[in-house]
C-alpha atoms as a PDB file:
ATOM      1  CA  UNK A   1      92.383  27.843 -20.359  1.00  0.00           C
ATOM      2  CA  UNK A   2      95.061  30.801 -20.464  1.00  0.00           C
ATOM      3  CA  UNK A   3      92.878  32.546 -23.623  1.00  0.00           C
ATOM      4  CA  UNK A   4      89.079  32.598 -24.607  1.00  0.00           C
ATOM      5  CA  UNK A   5      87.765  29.926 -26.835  1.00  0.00           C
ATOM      6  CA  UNK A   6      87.239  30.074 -30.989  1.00  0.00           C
ATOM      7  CA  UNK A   7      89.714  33.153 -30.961  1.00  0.00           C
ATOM      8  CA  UNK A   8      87.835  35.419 -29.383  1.00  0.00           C
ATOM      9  CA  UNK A   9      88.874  38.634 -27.630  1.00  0.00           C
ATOM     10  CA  UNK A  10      90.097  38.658 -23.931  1.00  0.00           C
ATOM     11  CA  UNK A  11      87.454  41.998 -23.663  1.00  0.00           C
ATOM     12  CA  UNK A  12      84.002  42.202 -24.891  1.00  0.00           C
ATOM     13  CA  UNK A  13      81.302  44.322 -24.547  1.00  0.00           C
ATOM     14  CA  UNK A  14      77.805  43.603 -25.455  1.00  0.00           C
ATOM     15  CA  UNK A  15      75.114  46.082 -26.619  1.00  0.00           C
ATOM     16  CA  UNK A  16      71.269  45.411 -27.028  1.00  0.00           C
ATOM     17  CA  UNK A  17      67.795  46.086 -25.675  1.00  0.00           C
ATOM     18  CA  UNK A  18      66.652  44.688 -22.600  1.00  0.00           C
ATOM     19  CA  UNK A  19      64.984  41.517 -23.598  1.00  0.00           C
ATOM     20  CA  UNK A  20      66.041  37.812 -23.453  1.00  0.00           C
ATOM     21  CA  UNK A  21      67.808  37.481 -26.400  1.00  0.00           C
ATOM     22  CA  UNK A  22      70.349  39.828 -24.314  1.00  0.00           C
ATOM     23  CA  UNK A  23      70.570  37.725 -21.585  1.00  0.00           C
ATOM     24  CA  UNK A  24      71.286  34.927 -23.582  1.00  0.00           C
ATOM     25  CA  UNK A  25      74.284  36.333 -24.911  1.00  0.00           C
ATOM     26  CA  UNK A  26      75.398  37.678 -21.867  1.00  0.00           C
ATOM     27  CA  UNK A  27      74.536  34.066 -20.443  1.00  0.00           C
ATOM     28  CA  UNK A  28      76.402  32.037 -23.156  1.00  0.00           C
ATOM     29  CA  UNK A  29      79.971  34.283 -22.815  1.00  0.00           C
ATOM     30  CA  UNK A  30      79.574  33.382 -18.924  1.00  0.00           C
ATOM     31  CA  UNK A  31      79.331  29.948 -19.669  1.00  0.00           C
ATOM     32  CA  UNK A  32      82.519  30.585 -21.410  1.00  0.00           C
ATOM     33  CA  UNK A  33      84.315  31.776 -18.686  1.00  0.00           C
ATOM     34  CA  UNK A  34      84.133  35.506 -19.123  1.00  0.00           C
ATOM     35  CA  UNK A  35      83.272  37.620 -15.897  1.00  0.00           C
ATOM     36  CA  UNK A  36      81.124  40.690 -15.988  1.00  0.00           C
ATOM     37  CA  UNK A  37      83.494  43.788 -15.823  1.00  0.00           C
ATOM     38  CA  UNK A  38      81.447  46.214 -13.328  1.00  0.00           C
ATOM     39  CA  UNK A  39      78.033  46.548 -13.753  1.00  0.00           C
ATOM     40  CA  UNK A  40      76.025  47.353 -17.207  1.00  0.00           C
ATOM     41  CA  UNK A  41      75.254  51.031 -18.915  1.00  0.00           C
ATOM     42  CA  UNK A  42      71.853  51.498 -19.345  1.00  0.00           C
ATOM     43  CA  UNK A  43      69.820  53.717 -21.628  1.00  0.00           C
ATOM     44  CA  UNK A  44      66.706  54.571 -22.985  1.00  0.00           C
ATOM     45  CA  UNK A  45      66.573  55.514 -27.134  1.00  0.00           C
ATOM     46  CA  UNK A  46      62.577  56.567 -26.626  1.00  0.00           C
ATOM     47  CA  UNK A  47      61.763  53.495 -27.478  1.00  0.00           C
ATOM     48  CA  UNK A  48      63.581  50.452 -25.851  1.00  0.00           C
ATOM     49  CA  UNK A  49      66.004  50.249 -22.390  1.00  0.00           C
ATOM     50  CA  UNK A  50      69.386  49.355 -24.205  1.00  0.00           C
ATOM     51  CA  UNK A  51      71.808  47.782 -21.802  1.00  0.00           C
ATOM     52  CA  UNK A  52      75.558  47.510 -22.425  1.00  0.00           C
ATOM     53  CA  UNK A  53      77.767  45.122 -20.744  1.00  0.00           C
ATOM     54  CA  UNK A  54      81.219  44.628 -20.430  1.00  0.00           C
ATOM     55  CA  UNK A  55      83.115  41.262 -19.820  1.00  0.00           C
ATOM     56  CA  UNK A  56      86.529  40.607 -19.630  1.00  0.00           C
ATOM     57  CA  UNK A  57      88.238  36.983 -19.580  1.00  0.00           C
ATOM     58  CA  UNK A  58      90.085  36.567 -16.224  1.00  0.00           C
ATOM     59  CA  UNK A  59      93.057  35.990 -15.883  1.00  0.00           C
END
């Protein structure tokens, strides 16, 4: 597949706290076919670790 599925874009990045409902959506754009772009940013707001994470669709 030359494009990513249902339209979407060809580079994504995905923002959240550090919990499993992250990983999910990280897991489910793998599943996809995206690849992770680097490694994450990570943060702390004072209250949660908030993770960002690029992915980009390979070409």
């Amino acid at each position: 597949m030359s494009t990513p599925p249902n339209g979407l874009p060809i580079y994504r990045v995905l923002t959240g706290p550090d919990d499993a409902t992250f990983c999910q959506r990280v897991s489910e754009m793998l599943g996809l076919g995206y690849e992770l772009h680097e490694g994450p940013a990570v943060t702390f707001n004072g209250t949660n670790v908030i993770i960002a994470q690029a992915l980009i669709w390979p070409k």
